[in-house]
Protein backbone atom coordinates (compact mmCIF):
# COMPACT_ATOMS: atom_id res chain seq x y z
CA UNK A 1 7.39 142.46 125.77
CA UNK A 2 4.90 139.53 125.23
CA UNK A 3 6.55 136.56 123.03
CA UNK A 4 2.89 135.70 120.33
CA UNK A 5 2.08 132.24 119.56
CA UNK A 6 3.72 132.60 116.16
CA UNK A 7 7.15 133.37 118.11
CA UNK A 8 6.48 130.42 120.12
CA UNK A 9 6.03 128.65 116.65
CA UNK A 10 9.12 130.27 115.04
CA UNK A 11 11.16 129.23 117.84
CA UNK A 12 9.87 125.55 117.76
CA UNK A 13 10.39 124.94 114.05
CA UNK A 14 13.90 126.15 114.50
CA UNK A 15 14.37 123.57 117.38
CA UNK A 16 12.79 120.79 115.24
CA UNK A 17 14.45 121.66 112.01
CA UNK A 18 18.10 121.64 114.19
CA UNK A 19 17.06 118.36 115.80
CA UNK A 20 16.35 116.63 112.53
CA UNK A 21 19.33 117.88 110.85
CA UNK A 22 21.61 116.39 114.04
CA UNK A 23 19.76 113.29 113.88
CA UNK A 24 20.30 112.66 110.20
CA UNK A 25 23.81 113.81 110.51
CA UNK A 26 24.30 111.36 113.23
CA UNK A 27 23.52 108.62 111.32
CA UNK A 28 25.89 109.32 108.56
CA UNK A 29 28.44 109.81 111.09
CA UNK A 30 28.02 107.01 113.18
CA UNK A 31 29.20 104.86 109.97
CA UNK A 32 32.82 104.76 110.98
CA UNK A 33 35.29 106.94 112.22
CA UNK A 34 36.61 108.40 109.04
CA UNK A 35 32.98 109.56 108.18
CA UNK A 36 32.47 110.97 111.26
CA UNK A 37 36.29 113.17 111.31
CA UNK A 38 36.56 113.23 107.94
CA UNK A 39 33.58 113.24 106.15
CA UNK A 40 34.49 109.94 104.68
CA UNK A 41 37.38 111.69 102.66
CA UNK A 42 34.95 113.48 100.06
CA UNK A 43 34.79 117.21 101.67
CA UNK A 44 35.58 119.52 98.27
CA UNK A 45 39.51 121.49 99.29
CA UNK A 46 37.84 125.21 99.74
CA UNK A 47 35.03 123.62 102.58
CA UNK A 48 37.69 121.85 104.66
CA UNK A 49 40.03 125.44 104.23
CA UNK A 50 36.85 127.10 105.25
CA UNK A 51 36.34 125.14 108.02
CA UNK A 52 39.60 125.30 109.27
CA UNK A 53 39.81 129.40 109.01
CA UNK A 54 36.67 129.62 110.43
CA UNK A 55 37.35 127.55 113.61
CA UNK A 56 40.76 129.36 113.91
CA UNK A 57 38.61 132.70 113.87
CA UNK A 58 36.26 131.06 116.66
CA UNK A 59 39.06 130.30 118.94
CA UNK A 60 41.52 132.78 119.03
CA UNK A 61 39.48 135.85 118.24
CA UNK A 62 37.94 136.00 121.72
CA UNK A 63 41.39 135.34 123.49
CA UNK A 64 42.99 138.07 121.67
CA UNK A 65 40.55 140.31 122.34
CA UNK A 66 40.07 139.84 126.22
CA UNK A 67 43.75 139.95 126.03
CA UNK A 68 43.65 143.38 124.72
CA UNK A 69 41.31 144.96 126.77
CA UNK A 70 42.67 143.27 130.01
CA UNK A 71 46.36 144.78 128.64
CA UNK A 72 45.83 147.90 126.81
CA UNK A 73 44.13 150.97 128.22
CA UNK A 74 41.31 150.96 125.22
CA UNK A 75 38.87 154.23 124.65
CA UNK A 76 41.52 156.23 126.83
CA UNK A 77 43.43 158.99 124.89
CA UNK A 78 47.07 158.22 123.43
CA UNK A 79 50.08 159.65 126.00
């Protein structure tokens, strides 16, 4: 598989776009503390509960499952 100039381009842009977004981001957060944890107090109810569900799924999803398949004999038949 060769990887064109416009994939090279692609991939770039992406890099650049996620770089400027950090960088702005960064600023705003740098302002104090509370802006930076909290976004200054002004984050709408449903995107902090987002947030919070989301990083729940992040962190325990994985640990479950490599607890399961370490544990439980999965793809082998019932007994």
């Amino acid at each position: 598989m060769t990887i064109s100039p416009i994939d090279w381009a692609i991939v770039a842009a992406y890099f650049l776009l996620s770089t400027a977004i950090g960088l702005y981001f960064t600023r705003r957060g740098g302002e104090s503390l509370d802006q930076y944890f909290l976004s200054g107090r002004q984050a709408p109810w449903w995107l902090a509960g987002t947030a919070m569900v989301a990083t729940t799924f992040a962190a325990d999803t994985p640990l479950v499952v490599a607890g399961l398949v370490a544990t439980l004999p999965l793809g082998a038949p019932p007994h």
